[in-house]
C-alpha atoms as a PDB file:
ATOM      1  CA  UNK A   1     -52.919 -54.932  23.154  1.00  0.00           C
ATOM      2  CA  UNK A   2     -54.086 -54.540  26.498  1.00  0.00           C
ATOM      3  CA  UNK A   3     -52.273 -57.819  27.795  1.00  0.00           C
ATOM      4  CA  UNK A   4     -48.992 -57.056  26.617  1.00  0.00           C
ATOM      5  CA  UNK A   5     -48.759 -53.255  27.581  1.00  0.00           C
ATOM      6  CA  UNK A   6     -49.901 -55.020  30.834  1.00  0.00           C
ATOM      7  CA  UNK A   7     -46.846 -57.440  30.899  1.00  0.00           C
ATOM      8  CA  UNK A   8     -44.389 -54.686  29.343  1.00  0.00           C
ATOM      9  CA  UNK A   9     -44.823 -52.548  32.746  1.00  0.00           C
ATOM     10  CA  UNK A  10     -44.957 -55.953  34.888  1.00  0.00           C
ATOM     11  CA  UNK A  11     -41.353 -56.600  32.938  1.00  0.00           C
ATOM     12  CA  UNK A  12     -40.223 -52.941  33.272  1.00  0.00           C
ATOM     13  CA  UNK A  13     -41.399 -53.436  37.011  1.00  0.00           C
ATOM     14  CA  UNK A  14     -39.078 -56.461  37.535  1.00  0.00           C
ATOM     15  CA  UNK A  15     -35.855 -54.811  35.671  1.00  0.00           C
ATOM     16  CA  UNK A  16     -36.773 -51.456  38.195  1.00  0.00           C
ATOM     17  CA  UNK A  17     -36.810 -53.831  41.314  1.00  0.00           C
ATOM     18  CA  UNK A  18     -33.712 -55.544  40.737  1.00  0.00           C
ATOM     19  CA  UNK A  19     -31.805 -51.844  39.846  1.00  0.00           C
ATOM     20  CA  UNK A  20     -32.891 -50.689  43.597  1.00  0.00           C
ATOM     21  CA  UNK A  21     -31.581 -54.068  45.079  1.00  0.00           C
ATOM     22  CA  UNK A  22     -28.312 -55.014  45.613  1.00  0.00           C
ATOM     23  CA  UNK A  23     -26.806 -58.675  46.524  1.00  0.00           C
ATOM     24  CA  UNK A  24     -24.642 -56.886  48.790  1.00  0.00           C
ATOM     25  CA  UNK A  25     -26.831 -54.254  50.512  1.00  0.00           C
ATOM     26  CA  UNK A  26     -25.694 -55.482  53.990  1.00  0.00           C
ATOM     27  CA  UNK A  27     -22.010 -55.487  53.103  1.00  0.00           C
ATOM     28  CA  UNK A  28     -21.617 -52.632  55.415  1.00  0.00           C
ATOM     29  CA  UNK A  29     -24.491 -52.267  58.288  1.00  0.00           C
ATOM     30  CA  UNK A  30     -24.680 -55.957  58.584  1.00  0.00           C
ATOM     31  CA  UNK A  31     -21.682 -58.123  57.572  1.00  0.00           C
ATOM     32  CA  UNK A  32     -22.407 -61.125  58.945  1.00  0.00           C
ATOM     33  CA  UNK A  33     -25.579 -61.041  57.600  1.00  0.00           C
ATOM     34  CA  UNK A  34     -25.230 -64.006  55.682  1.00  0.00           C
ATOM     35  CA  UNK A  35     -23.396 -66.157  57.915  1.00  0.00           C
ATOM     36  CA  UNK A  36     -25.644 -65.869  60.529  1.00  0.00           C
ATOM     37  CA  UNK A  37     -28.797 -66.743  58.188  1.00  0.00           C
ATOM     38  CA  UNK A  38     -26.822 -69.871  57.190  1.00  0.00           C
ATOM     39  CA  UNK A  39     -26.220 -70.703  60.593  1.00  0.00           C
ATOM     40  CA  UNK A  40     -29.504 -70.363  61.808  1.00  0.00           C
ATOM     41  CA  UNK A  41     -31.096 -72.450  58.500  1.00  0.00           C
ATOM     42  CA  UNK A  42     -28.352 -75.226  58.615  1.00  0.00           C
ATOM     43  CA  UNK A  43     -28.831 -75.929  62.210  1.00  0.00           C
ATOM     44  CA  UNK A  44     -33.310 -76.493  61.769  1.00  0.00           C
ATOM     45  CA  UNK A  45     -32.632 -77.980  58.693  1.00  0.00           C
ATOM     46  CA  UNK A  46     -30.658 -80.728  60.640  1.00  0.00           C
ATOM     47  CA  UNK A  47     -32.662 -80.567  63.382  1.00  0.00           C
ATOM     48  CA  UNK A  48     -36.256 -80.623  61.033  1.00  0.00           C
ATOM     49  CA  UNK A  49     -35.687 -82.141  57.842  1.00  0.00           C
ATOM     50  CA  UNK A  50     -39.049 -80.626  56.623  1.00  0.00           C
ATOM     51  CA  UNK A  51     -38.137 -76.943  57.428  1.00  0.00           C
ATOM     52  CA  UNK A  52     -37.098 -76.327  53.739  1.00  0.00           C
ATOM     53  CA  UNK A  53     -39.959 -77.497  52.283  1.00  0.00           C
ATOM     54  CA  UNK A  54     -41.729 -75.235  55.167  1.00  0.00           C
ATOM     55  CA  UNK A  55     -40.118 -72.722  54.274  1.00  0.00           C
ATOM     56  CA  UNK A  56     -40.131 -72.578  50.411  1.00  0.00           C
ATOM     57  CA  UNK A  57     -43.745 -72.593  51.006  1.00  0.00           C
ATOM     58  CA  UNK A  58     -43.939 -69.939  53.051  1.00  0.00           C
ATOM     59  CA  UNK A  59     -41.702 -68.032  50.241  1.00  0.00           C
ATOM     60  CA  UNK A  60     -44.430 -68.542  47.728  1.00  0.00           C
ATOM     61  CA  UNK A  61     -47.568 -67.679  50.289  1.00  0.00           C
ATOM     62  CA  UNK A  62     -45.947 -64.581  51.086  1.00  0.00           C
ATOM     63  CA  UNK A  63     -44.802 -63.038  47.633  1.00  0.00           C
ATOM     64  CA  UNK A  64     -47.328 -64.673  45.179  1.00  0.00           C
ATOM     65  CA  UNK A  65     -50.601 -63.017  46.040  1.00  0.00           C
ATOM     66  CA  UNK A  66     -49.626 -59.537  46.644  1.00  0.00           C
ATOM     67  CA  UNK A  67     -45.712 -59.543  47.203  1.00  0.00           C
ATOM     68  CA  UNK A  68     -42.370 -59.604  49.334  1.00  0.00           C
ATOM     69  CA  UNK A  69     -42.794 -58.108  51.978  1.00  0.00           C
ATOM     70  CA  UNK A  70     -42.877 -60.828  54.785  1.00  0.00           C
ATOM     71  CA  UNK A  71     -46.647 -59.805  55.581  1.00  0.00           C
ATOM     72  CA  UNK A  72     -47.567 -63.275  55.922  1.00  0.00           C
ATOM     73  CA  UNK A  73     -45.536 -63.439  59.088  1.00  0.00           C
ATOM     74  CA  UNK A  74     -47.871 -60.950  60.879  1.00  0.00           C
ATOM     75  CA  UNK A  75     -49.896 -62.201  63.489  1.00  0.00           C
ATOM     76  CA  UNK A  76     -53.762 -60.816  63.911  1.00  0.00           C
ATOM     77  CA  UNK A  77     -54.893 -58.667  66.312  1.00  0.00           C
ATOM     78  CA  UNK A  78     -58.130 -57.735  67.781  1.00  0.00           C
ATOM     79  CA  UNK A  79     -59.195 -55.371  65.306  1.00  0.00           C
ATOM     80  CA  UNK A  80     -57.649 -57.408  62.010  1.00  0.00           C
ATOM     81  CA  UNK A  81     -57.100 -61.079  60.809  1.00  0.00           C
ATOM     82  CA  UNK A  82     -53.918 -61.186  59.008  1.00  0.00           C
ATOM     83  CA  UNK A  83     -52.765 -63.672  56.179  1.00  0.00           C
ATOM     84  CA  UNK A  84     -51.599 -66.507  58.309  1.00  0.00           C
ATOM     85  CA  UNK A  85     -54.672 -66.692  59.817  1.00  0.00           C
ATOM     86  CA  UNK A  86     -56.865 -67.073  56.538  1.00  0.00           C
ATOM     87  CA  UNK A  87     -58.032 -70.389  55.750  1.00  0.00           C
ATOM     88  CA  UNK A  88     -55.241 -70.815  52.839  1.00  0.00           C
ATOM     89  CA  UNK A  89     -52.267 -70.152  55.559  1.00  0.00           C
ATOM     90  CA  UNK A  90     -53.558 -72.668  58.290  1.00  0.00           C
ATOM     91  CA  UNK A  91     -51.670 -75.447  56.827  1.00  0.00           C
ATOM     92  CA  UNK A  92     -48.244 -73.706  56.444  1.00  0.00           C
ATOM     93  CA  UNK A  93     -45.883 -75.574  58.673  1.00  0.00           C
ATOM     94  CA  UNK A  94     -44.639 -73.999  62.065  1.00  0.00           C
ATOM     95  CA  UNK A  95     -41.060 -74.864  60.965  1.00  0.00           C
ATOM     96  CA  UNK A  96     -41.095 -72.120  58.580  1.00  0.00           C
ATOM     97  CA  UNK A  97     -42.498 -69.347  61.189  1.00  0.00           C
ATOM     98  CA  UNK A  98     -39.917 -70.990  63.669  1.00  0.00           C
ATOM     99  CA  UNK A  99     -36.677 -70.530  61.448  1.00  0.00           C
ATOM    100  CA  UNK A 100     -37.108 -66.865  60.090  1.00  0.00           C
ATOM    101  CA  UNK A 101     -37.822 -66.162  63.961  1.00  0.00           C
ATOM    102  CA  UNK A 102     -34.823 -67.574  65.054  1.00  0.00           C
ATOM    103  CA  UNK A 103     -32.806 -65.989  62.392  1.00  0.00           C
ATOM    104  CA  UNK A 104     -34.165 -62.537  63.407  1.00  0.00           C
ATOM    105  CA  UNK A 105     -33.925 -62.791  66.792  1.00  0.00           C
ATOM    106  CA  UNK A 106     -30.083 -63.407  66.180  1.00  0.00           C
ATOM    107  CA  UNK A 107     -29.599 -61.053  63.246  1.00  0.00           C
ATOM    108  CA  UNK A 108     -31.219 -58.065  65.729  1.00  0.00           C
ATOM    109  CA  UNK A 109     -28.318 -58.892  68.173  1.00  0.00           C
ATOM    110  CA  UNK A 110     -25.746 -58.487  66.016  1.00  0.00           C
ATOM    111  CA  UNK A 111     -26.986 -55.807  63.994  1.00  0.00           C
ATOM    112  CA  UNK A 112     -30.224 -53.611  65.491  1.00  0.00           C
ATOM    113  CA  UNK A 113     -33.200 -52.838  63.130  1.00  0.00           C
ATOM    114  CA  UNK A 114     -30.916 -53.710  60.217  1.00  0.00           C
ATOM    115  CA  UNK A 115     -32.461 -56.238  58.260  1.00  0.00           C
ATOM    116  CA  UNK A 116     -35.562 -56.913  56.837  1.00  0.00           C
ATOM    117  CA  UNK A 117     -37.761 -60.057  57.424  1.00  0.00           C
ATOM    118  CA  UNK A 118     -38.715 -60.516  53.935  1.00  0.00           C
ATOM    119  CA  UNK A 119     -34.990 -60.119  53.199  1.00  0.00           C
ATOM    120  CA  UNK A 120     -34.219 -62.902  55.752  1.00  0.00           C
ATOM    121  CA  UNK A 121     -37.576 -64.875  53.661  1.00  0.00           C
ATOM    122  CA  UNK A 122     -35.839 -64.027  50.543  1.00  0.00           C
ATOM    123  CA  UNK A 123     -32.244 -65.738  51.691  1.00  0.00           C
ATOM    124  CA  UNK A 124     -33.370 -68.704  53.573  1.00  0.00           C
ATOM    125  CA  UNK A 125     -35.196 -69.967  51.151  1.00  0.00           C
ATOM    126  CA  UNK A 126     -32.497 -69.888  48.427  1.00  0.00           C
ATOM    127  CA  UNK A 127     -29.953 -71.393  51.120  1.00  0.00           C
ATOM    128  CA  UNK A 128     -32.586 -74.128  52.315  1.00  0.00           C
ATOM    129  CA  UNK A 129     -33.276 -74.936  49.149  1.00  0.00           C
ATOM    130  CA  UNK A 130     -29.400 -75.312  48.672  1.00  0.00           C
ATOM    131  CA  UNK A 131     -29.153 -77.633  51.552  1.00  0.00           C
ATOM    132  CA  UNK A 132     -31.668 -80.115  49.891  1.00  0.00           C
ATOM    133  CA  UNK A 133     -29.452 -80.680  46.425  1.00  0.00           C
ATOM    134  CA  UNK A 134     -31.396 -77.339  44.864  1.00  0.00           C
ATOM    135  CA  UNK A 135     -29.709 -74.666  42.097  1.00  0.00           C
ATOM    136  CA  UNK A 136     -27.924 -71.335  44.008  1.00  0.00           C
ATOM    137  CA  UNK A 137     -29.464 -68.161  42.522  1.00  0.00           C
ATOM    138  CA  UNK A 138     -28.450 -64.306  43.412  1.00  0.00           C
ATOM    139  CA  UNK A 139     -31.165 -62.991  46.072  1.00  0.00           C
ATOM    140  CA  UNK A 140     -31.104 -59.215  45.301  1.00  0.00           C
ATOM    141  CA  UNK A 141     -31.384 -57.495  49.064  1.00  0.00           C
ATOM    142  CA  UNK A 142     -32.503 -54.119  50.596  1.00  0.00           C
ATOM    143  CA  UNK A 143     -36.503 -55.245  50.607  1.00  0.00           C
ATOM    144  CA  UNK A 144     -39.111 -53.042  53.178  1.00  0.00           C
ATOM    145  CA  UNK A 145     -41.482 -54.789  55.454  1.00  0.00           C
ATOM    146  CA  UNK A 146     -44.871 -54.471  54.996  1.00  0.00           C
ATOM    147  CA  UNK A 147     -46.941 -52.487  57.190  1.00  0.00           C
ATOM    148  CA  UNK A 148     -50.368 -54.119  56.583  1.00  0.00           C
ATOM    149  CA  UNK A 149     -51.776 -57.602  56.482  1.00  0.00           C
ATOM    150  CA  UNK A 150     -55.415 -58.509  55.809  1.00  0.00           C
ATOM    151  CA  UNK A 151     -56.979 -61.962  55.336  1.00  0.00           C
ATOM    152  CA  UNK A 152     -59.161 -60.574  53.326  1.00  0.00           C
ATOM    153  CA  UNK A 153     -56.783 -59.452  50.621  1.00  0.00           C
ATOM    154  CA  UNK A 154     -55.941 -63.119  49.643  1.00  0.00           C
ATOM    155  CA  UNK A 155     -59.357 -63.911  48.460  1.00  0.00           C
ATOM    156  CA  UNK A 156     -58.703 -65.836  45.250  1.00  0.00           C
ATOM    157  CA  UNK A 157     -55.048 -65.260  45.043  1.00  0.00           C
ATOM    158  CA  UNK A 158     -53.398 -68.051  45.826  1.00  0.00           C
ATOM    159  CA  UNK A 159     -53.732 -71.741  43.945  1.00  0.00           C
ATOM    160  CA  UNK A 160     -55.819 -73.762  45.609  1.00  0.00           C
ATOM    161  CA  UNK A 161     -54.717 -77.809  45.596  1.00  0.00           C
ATOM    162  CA  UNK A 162     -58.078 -78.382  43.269  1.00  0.00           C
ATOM    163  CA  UNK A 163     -57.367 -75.357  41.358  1.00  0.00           C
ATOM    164  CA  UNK A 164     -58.130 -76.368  37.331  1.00  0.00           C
ATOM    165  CA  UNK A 165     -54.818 -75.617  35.883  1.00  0.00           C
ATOM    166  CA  UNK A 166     -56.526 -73.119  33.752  1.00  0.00           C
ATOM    167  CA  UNK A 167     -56.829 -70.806  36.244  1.00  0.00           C
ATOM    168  CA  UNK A 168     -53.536 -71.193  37.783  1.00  0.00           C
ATOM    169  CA  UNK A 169     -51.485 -70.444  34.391  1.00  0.00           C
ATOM    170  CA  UNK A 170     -54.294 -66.884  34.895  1.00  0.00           C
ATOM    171  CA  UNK A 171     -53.071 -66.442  38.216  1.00  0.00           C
ATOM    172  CA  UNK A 172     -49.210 -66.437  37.075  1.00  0.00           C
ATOM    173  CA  UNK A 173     -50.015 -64.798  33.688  1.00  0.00           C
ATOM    174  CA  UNK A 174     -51.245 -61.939  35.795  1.00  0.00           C
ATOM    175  CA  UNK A 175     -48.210 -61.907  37.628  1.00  0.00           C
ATOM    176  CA  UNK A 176     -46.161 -61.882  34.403  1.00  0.00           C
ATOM    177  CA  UNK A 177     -45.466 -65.709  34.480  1.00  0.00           C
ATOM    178  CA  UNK A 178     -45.626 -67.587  31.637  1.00  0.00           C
ATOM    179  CA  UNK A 179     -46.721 -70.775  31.673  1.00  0.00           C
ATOM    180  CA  UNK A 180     -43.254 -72.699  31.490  1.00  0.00           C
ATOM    181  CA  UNK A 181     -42.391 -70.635  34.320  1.00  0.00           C
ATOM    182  CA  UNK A 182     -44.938 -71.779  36.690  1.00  0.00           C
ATOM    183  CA  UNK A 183     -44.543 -75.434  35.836  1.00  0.00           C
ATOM    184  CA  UNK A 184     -40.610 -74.645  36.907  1.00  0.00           C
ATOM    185  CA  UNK A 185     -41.750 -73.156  40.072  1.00  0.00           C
ATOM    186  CA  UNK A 186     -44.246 -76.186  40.442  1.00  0.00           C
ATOM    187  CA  UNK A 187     -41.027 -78.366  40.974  1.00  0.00           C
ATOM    188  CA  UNK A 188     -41.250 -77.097  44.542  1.00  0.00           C
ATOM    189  CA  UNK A 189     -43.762 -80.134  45.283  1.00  0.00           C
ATOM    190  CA  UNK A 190     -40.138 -82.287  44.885  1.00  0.00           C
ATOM    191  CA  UNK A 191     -39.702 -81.852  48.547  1.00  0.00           C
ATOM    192  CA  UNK A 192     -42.379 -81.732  51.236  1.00  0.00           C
ATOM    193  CA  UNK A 193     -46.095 -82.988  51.721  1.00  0.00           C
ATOM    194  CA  UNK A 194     -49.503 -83.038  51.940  1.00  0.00           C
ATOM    195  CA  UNK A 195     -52.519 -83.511  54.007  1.00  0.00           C
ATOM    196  CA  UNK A 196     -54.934 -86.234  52.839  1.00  0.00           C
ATOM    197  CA  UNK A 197     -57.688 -83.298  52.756  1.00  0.00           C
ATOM    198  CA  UNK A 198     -56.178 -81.732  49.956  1.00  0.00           C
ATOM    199  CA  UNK A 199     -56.629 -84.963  47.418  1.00  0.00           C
ATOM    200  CA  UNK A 200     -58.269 -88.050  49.576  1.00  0.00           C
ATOM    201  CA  UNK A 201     -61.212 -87.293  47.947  1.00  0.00           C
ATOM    202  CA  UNK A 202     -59.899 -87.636  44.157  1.00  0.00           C
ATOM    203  CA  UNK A 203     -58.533 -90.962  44.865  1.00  0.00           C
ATOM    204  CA  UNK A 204     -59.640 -93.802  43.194  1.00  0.00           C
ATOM    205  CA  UNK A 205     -62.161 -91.930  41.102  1.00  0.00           C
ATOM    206  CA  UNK A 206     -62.336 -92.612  37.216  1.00  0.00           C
ATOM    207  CA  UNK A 207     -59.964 -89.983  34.471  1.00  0.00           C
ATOM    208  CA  UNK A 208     -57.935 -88.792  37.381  1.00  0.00           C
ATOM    209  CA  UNK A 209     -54.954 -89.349  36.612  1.00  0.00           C
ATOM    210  CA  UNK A 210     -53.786 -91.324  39.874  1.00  0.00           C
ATOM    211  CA  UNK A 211     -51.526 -94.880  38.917  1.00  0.00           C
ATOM    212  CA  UNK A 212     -53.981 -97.416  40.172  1.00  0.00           C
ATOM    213  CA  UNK A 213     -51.664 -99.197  42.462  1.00  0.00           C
ATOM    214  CA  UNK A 214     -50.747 -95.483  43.209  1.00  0.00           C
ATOM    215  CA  UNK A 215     -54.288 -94.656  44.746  1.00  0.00           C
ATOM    216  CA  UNK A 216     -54.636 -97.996  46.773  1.00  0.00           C
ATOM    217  CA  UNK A 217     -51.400 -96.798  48.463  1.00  0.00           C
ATOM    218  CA  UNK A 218     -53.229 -93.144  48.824  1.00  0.00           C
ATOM    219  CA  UNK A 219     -56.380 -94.963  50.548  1.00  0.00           C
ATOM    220  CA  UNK A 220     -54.540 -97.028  52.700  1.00  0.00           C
ATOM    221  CA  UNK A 221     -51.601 -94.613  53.923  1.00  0.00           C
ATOM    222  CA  UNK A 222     -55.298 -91.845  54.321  1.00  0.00           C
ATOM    223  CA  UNK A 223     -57.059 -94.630  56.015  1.00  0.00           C
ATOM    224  CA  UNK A 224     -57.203 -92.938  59.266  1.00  0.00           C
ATOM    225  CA  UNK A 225     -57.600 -89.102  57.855  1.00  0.00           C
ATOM    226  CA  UNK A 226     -61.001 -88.593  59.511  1.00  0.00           C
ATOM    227  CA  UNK A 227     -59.650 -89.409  63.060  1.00  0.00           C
ATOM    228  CA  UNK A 228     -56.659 -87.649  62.587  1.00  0.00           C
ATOM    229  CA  UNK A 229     -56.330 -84.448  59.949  1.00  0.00           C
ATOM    230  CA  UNK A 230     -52.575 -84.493  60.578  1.00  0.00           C
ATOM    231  CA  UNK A 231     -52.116 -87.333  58.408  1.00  0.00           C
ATOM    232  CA  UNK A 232     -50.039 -86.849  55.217  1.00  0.00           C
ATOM    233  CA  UNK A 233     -48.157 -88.028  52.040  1.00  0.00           C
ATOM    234  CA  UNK A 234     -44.654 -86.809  50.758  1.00  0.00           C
ATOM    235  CA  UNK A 235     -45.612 -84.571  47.523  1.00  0.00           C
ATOM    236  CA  UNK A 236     -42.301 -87.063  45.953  1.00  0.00           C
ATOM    237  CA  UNK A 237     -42.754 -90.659  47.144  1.00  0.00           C
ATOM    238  CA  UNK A 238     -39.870 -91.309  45.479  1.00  0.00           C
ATOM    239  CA  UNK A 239     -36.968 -88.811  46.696  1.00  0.00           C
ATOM    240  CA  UNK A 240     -39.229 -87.202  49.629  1.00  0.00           C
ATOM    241  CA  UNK A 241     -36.346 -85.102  50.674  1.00  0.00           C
ATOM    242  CA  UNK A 242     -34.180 -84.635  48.022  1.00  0.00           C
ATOM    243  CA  UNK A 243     -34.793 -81.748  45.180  1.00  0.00           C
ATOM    244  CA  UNK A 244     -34.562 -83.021  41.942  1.00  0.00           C
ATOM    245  CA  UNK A 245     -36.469 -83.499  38.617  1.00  0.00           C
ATOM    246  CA  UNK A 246     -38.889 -86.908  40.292  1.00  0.00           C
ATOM    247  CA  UNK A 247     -41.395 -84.877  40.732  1.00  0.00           C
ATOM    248  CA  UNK A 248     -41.806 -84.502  36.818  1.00  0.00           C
ATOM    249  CA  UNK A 249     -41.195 -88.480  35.843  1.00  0.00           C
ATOM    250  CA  UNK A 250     -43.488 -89.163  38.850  1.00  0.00           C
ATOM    251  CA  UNK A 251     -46.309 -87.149  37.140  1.00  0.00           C
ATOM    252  CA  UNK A 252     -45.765 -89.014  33.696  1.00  0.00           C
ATOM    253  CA  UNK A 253     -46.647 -92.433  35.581  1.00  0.00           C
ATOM    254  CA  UNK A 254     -49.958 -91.248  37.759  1.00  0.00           C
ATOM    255  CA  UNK A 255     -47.429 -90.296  41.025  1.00  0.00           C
ATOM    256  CA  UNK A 256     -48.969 -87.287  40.955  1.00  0.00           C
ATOM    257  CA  UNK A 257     -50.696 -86.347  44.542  1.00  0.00           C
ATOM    258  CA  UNK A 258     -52.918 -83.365  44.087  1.00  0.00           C
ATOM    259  CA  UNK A 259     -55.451 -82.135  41.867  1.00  0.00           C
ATOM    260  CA  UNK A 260     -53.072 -79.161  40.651  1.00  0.00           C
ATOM    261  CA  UNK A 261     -49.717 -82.016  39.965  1.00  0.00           C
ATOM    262  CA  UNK A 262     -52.375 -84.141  37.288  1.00  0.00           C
ATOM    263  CA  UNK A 263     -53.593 -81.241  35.298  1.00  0.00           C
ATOM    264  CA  UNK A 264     -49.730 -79.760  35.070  1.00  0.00           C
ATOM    265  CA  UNK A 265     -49.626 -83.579  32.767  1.00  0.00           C
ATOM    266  CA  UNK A 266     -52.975 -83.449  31.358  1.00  0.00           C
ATOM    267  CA  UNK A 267     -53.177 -79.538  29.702  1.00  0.00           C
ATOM    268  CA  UNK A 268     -51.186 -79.724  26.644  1.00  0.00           C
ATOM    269  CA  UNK A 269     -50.012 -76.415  27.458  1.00  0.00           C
ATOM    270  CA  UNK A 270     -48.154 -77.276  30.470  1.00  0.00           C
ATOM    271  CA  UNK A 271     -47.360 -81.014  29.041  1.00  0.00           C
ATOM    272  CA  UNK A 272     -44.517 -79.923  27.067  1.00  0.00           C
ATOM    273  CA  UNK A 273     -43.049 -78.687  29.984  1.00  0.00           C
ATOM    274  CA  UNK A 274     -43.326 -81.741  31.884  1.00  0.00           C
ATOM    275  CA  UNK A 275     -41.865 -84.038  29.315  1.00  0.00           C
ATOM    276  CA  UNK A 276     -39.074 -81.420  29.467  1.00  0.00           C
ATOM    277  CA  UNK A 277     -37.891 -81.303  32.863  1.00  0.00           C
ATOM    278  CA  UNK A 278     -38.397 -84.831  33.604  1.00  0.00           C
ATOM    279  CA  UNK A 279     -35.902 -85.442  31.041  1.00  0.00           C
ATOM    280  CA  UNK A 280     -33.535 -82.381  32.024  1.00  0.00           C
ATOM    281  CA  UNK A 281     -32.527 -82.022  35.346  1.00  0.00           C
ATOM    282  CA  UNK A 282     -29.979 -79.415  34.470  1.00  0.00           C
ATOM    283  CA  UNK A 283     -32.868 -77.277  32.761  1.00  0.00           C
ATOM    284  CA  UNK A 284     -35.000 -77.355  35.255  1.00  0.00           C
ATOM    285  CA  UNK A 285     -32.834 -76.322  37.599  1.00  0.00           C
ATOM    286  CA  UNK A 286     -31.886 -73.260  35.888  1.00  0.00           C
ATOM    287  CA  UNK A 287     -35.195 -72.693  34.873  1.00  0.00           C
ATOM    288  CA  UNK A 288     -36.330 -72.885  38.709  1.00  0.00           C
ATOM    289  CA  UNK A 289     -33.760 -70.435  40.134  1.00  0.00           C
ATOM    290  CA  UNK A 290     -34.617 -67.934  37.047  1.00  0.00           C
ATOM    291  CA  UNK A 291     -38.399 -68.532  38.223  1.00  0.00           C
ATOM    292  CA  UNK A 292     -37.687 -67.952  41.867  1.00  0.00           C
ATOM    293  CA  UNK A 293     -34.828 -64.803  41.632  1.00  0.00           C
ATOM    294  CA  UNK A 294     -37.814 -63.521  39.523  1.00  0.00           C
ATOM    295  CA  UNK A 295     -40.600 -64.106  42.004  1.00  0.00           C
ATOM    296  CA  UNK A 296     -38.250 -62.809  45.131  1.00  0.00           C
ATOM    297  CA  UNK A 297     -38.448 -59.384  42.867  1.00  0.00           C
ATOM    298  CA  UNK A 298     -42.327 -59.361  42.574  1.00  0.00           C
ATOM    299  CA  UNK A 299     -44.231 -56.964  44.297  1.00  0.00           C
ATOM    300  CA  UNK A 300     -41.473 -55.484  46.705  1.00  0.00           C
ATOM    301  CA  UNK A 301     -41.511 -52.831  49.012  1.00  0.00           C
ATOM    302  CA  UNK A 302     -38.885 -50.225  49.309  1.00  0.00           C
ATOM    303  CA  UNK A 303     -37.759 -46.834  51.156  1.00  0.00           C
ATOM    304  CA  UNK A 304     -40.586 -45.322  52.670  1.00  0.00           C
ATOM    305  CA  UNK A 305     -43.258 -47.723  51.570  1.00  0.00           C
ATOM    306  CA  UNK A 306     -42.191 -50.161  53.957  1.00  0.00           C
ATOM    307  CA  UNK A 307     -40.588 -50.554  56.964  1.00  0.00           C
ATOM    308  CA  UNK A 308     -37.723 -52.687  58.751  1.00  0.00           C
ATOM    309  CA  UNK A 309     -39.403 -54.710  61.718  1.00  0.00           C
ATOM    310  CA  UNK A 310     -38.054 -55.374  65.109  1.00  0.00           C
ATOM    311  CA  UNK A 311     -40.047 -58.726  65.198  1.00  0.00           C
ATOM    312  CA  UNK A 312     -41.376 -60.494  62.229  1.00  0.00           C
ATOM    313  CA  UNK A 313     -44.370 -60.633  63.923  1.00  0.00           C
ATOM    314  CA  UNK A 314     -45.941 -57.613  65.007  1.00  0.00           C
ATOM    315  CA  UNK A 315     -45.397 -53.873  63.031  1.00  0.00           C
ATOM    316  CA  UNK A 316     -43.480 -51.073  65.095  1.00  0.00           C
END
């Protein structure tokens, strides 16, 4: 009984958030808004294929563990280590940082202490992800800033690669994800990549999952991973860069990359969902932008509990 009054305010929560939201709260103070977002995305896209992936990422890092509100763009200070500084942020691409700075610094020309930077998170991502053959979804707008960011407030909040997938269908449920929902938003591994850290070590071992010819592939491309940590894989070897349902027939055959892609195919409660979307392109797109609209809700700060920041990086 606990559980579901639990999820009934989580629900109520979500419904609340997107009454106080509005797709066109910029319409008036801002309204080119939009346009210059677009710009900004279209023109690193082109210029960094991997900034949507980078910055899809960064989505999830921010609003997963404790919400939208852009605190993972802080940067630390003497006195406090912030989120992208904790040892779960290091690896989150510069592209991502770089883009949301760039469409900031233009949106505070045109329009001065407007708009938010977890609204500008919020609207990137769902145009990047547009730009890359992803599903458009409505991003609700008129999000706060946080205030605050801690390291030490992501302890055990965010999946870890070689989280079992036990835990991570806890870590949505908590959330009020269901477990079809966070396979959907696990489609987000159909663009990008990954460091050889995060799975070397899995490779080639016995009941992991990994296509055999698949891990010789792994060793080889990770041969030189202790000389150089940059080295990585594309999460899709199959359409690196395009957004699509791969991911999901590549985890049916073993072309699966990390820990967290195998156990999505070997839990029978996330199988079905699999099986689904590898079949279904057109549901798991919808399924995806329902999942992410949903997650751009979660957590959210508004009026007086937040704040609109002149730079992403630093509070006023």
């Amino acid at each position: 009984m606990a559980s579901l009054k639990s999820l009934s305010l989580l629900f109520l929560f979500f419904f609340t958030a997107q009454s106080r939201l509005t797709t066109n709260f910029y319409s008036k103070t801002c309204p080119r808004f939009l346009d210059i977002v677009r710009d900004t995305i279209t023109n690193k896209q082109i210029t960094n294929p991997t900034t949507a992936a980078a910055v899809i990422r960064l989505f999830f890092h921010d609003c997963f563990p404790n919400g939208c509100d852009a605190s993972v763009l802080l940067s630390s200070t003497a006195f406090n280590t912030a989120e992208r500084d904790s040892s779960i942020n290091l690896s989150l691409p510069g592209d991502g940082f770089d883009v949301i700075v760039r469409a900031k610094t233009a949106l505070e020309l045109a329009c001065p202490n407007t708009v938010s930077c977890s609204d500008i998170i919020s609207v990137a991502t769902r145009d990047l992800l547009i730009t890359v053959g992803g599903p458009y979804y409505d991003v609700f707008l008129g999000r706060r800033d946080s205030r605050t960011s801690k390291s030490s407030l992501l302890t055990d909040l965010l999946p870890l690669p070689s989280t079992p997938i036990s835990k991570i269908i806890q870590q949505f449920e908590s959330r009020g994800f269901n477990a079809q929902e966070m396979v959907a938003l696990s489609g987000a591994h159909s663009i990008g990549f990954s460091h050889c850290k995060e799975f070397v070590g899995r490779v080639g071992r016995n009941n992991t999952g990994y296509n055999p010819r698949f891990a010789v592939a792994l060793k080889k491309a990770c041969a030189n991973y202790p000389k150089d940590p940059t080295v990585s894989v594309f999460n899709d070897i199959m359409t690196p860069n395009k957004f699509d349902n791969m991911y999901y027939q590549n985890l049916k055959k073993g072309l699966g990359l990390l820990e967290s892609d195998h156990g999505l195919y070997s839990d029978p409660r996330t199988r079905t969902f699999v099986d689904l979307y590898a079949k279904n392109q057109d549901l798991f797109f919808k399924d995806f932008a329902k999942a992410m609209q949903k997650l751009s809700l979660y957590g959210i700060k508004t009026g007086r509990r937040g704040e609109i920041r002149r730079r992403c990086d630093a509070i006023n």
